[in-house]
PDB file of N, CA and C in Angstrom:
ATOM      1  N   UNK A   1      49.190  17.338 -13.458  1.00  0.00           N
ATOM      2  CA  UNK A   1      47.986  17.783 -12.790  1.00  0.00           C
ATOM      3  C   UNK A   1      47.668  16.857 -11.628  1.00  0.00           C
ATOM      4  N   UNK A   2      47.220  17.338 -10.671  1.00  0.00           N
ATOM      5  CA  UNK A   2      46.738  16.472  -9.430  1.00  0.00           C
ATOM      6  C   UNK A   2      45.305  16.145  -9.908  1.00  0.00           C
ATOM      7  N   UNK A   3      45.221  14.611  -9.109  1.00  0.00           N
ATOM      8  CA  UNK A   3      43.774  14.029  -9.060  1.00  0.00           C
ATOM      9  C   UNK A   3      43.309  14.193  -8.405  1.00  0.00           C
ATOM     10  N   UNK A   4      41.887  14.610  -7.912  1.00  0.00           N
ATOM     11  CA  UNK A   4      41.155  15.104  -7.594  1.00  0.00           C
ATOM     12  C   UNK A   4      39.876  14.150  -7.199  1.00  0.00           C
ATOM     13  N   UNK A   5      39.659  13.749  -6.272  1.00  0.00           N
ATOM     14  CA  UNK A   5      38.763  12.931  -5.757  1.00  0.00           C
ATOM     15  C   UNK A   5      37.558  13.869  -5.576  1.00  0.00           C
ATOM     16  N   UNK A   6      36.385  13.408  -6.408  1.00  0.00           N
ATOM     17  CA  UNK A   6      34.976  13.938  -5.494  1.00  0.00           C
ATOM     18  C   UNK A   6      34.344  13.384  -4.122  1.00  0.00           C
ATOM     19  N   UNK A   7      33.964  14.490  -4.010  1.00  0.00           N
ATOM     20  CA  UNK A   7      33.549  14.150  -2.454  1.00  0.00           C
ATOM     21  C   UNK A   7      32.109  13.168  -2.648  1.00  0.00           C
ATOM     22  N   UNK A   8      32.116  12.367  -2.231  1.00  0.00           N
ATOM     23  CA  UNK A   8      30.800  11.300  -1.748  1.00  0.00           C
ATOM     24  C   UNK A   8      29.373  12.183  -1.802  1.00  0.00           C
ATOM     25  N   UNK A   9      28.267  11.870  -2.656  1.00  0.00           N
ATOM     26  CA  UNK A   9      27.359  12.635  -2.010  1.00  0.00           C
ATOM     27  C   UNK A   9      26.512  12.340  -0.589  1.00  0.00           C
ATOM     28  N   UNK A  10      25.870  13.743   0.046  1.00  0.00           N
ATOM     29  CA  UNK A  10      25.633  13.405   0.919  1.00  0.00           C
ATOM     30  C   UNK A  10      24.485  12.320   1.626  1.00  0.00           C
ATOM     31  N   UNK A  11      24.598  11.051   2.355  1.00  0.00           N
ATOM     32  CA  UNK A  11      23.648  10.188   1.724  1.00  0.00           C
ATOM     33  C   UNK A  11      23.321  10.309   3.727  1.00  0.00           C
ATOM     34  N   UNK A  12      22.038  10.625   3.757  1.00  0.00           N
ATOM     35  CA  UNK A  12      21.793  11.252   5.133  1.00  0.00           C
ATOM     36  C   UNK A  12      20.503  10.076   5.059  1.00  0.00           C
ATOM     37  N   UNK A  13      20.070   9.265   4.402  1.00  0.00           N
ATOM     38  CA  UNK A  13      18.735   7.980   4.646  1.00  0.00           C
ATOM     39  C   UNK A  13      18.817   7.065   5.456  1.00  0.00           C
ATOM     40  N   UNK A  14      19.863   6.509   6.121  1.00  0.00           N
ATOM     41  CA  UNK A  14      20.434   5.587   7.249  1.00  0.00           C
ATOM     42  C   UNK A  14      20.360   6.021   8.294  1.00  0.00           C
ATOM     43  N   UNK A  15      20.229   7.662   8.908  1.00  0.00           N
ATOM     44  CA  UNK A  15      21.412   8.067   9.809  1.00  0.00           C
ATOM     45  C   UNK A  15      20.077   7.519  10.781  1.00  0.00           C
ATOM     46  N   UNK A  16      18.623   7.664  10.914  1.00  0.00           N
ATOM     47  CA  UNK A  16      18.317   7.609  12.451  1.00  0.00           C
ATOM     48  C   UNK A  16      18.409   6.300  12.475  1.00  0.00           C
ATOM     49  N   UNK A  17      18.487   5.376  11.695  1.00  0.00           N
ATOM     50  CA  UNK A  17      18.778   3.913  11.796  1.00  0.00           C
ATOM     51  C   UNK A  17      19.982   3.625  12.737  1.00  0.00           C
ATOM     52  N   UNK A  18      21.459   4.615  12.119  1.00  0.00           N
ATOM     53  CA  UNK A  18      22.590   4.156  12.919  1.00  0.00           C
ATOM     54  C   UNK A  18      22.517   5.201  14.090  1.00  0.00           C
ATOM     55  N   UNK A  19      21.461   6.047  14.586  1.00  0.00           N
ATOM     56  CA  UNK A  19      21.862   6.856  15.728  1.00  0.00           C
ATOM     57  C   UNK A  19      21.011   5.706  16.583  1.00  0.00           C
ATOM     58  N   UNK A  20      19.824   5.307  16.222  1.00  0.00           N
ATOM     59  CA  UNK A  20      19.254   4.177  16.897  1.00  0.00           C
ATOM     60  C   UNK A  20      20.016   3.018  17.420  1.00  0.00           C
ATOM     61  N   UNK A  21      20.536   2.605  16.362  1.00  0.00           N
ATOM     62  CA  UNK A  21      21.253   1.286  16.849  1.00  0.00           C
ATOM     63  C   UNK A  21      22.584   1.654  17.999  1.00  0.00           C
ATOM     64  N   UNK A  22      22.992   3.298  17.721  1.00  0.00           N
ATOM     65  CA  UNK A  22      24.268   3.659  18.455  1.00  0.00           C
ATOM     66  C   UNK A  22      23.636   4.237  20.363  1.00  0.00           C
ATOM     67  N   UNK A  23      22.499   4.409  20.117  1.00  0.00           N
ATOM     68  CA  UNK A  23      21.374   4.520  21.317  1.00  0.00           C
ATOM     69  C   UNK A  23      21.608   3.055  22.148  1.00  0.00           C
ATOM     70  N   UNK A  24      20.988   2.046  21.224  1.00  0.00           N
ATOM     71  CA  UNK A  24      20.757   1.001  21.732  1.00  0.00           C
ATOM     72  C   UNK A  24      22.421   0.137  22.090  1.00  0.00           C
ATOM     73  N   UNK A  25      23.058   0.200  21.761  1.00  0.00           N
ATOM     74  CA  UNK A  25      24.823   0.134  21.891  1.00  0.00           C
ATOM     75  C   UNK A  25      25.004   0.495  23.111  1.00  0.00           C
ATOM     76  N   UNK A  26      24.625   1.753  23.699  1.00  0.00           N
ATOM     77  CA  UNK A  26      24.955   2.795  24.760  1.00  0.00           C
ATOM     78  C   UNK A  26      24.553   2.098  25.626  1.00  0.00           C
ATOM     79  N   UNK A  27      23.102   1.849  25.205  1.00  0.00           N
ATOM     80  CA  UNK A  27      22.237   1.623  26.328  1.00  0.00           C
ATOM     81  C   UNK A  27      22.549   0.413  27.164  1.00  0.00           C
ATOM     82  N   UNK A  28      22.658  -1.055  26.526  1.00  0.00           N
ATOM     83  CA  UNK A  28      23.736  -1.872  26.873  1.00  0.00           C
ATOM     84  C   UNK A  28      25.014  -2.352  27.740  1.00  0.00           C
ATOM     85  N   UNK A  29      25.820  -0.863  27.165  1.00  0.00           N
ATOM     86  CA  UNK A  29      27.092  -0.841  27.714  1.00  0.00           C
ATOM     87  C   UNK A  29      26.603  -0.137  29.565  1.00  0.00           C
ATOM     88  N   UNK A  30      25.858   0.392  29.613  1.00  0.00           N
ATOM     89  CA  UNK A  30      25.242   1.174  30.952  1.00  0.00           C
ATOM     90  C   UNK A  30      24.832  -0.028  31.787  1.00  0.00           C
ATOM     91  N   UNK A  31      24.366  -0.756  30.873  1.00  0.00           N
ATOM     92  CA  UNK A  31      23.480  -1.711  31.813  1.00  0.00           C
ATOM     93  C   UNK A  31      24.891  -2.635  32.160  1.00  0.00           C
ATOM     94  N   UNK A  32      25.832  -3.144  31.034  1.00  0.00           N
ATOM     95  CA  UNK A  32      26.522  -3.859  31.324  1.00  0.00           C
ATOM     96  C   UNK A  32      27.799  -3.609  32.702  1.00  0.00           C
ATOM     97  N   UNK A  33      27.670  -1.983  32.536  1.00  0.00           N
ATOM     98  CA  UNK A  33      28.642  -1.647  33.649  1.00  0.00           C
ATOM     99  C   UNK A  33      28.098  -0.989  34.811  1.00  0.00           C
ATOM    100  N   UNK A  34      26.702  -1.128  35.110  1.00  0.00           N
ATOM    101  CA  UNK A  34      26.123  -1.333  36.124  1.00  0.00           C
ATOM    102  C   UNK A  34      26.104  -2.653  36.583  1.00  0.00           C
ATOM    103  N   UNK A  35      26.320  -3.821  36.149  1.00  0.00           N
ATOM    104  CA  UNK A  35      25.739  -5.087  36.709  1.00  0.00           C
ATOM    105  C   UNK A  35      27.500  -5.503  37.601  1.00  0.00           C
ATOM    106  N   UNK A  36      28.336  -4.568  36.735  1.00  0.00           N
ATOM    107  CA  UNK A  36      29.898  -4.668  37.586  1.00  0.00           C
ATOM    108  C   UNK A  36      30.039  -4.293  38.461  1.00  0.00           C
ATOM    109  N   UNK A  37      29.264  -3.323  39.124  1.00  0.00           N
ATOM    110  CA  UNK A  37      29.520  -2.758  40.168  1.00  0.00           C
ATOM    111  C   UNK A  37      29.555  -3.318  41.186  1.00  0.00           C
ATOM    112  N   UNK A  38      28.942  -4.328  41.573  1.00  0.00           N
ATOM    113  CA  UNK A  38      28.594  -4.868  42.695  1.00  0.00           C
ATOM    114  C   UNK A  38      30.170  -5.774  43.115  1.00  0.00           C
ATOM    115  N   UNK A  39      31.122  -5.726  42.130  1.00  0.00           N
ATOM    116  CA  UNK A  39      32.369  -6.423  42.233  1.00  0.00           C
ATOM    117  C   UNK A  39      33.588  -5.377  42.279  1.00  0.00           C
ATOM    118  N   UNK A  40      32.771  -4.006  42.198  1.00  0.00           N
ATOM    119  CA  UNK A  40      34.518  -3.116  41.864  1.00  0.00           C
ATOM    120  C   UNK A  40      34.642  -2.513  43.317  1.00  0.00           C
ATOM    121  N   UNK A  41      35.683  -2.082  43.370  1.00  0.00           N
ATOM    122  CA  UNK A  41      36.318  -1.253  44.239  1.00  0.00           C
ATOM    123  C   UNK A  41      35.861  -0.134  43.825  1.00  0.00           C
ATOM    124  N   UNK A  42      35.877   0.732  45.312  1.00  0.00           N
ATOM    125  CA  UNK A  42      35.151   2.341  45.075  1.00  0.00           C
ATOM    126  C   UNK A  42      35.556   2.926  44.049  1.00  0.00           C
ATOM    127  N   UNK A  43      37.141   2.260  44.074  1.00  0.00           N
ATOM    128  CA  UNK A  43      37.737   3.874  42.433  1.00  0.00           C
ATOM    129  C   UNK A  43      36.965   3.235  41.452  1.00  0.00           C
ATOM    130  N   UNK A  44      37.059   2.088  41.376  1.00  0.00           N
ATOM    131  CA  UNK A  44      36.213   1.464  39.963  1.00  0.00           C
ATOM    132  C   UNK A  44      34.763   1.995  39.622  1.00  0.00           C
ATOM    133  N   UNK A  45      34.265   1.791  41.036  1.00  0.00           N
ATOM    134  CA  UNK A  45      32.969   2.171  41.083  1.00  0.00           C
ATOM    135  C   UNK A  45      32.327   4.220  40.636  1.00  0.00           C
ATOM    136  N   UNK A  46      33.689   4.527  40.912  1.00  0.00           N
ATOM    137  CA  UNK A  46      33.839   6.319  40.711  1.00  0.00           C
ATOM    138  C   UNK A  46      33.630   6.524  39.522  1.00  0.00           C
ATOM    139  N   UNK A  47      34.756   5.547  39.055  1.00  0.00           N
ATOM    140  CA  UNK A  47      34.920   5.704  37.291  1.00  0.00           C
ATOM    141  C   UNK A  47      33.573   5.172  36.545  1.00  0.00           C
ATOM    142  N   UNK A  48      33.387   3.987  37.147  1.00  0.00           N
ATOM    143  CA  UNK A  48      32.412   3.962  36.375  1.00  0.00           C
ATOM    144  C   UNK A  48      31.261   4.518  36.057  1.00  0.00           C
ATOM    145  N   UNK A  49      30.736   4.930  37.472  1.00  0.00           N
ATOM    146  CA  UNK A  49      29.529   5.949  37.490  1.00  0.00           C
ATOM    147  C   UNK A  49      29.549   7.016  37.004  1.00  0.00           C
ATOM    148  N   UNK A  50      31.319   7.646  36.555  1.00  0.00           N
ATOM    149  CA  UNK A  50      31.420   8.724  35.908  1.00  0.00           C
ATOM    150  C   UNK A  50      31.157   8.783  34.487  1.00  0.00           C
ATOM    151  N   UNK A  51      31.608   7.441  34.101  1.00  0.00           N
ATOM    152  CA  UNK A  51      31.431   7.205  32.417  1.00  0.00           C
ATOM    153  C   UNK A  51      29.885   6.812  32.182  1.00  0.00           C
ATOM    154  N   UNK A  52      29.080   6.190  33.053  1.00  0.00           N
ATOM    155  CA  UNK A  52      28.127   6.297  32.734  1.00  0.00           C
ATOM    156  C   UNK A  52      26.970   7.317  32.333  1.00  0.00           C
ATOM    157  N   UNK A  53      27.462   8.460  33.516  1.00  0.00           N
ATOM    158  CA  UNK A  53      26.883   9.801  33.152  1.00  0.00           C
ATOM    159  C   UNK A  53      27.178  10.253  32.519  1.00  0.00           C
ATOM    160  N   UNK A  54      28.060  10.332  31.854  1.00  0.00           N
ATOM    161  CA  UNK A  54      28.769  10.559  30.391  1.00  0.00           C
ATOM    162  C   UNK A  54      27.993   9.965  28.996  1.00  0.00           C
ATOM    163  N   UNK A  55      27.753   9.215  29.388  1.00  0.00           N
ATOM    164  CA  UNK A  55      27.011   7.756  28.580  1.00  0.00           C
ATOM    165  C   UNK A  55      25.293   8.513  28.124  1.00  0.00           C
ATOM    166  N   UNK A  56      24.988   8.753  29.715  1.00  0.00           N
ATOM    167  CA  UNK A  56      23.503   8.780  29.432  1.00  0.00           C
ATOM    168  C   UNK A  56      23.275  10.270  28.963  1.00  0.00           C
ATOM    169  N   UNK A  57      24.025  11.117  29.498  1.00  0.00           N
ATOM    170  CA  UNK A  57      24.185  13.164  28.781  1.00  0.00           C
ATOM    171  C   UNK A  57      23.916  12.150  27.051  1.00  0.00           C
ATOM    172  N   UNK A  58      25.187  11.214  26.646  1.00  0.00           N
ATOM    173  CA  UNK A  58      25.641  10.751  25.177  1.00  0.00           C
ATOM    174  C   UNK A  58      24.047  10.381  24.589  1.00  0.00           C
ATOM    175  N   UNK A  59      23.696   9.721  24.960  1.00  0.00           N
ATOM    176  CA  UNK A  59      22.303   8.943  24.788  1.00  0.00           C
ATOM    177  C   UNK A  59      21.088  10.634  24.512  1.00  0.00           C
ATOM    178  N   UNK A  60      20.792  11.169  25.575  1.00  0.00           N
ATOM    179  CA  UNK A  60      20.089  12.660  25.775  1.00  0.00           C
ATOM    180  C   UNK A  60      20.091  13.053  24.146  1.00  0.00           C
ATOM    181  N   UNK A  61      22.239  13.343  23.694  1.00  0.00           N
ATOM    182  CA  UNK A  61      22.018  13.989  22.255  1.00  0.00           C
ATOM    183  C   UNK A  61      21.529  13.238  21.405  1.00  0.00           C
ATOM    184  N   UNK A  62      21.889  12.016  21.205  1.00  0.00           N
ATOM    185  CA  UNK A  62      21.223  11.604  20.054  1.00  0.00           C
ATOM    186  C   UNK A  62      20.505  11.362  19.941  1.00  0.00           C
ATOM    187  N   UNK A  63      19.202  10.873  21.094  1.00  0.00           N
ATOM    188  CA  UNK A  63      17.736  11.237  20.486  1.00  0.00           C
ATOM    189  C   UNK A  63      17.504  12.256  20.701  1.00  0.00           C
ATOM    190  N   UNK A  64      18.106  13.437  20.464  1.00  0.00           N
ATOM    191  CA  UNK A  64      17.429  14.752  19.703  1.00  0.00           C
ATOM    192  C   UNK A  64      18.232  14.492  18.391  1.00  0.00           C
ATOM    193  N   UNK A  65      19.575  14.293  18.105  1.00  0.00           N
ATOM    194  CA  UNK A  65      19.420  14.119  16.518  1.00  0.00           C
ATOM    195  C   UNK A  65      19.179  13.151  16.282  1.00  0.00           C
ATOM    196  N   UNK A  66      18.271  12.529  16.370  1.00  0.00           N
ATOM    197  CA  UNK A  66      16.814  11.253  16.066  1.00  0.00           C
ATOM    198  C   UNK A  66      16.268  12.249  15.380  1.00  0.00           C
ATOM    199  N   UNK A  67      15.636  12.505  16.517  1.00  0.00           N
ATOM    200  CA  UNK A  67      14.123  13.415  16.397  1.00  0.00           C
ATOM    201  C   UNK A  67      14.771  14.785  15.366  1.00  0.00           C
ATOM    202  N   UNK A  68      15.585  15.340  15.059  1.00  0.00           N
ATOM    203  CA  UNK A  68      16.256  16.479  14.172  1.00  0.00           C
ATOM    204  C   UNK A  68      16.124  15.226  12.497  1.00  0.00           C
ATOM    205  N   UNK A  69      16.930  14.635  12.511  1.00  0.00           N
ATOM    206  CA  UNK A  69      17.062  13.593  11.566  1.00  0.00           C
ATOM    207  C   UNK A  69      15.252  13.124  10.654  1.00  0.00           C
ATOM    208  N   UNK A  70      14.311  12.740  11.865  1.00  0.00           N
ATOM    209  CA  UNK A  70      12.837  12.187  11.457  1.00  0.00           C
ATOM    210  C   UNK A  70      12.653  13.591  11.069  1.00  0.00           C
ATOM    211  N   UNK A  71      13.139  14.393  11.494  1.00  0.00           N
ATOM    212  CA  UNK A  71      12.055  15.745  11.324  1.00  0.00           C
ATOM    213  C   UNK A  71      12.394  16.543   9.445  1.00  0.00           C
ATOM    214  N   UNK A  72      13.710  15.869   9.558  1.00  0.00           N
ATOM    215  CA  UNK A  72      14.167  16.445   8.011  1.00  0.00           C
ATOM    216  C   UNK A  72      13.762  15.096   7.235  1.00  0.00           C
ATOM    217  N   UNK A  73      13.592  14.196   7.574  1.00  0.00           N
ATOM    218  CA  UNK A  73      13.337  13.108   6.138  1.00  0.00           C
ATOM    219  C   UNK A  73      12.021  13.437   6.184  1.00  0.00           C
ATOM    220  N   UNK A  74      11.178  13.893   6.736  1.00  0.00           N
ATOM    221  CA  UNK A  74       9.822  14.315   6.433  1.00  0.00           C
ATOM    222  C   UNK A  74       9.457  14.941   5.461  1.00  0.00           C
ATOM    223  N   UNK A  75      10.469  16.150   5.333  1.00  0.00           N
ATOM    224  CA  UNK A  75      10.460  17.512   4.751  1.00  0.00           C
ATOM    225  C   UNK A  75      10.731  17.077   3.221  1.00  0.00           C
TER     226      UNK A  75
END
């Protein structure tokens, strides 16, 4: 017979903690690769401004699943 692992239950009490801290991570890395700019070359500077907007759209979703997350531990 095969063993059979149960699945983990679902433990959802942390999450706006780690979407917070993954906010504040983001937020950081934006600032940190803004303060480079002033040293890169235009392509650098392309890329980077590209990943940043990338970054901040990234930031946008997860405080809505913040705010999705507060809104169900309420319930």
């Amino acid at each position: 017979m095969a063993n059979y692992k149960k699945a983990k239950p679902d433990d959802r009490s942390d999450n706006v903690e780690k979407l917070q801290a993954t906010i504040h991570n983001t937020i950081e890395n934006i600032e940190a690769a803004e303060e480079t700019l002033a040293f890169s070359s235009p392509e650098e500077k392309a890329k980077i401004q590209s990943k940043n907007n990338r970054r901040k759209e990234a930031v946008e979703g997860l405080r809505e699943e913040v705010k999705d997350e507060a809104a169900n531990r309420n319930q």
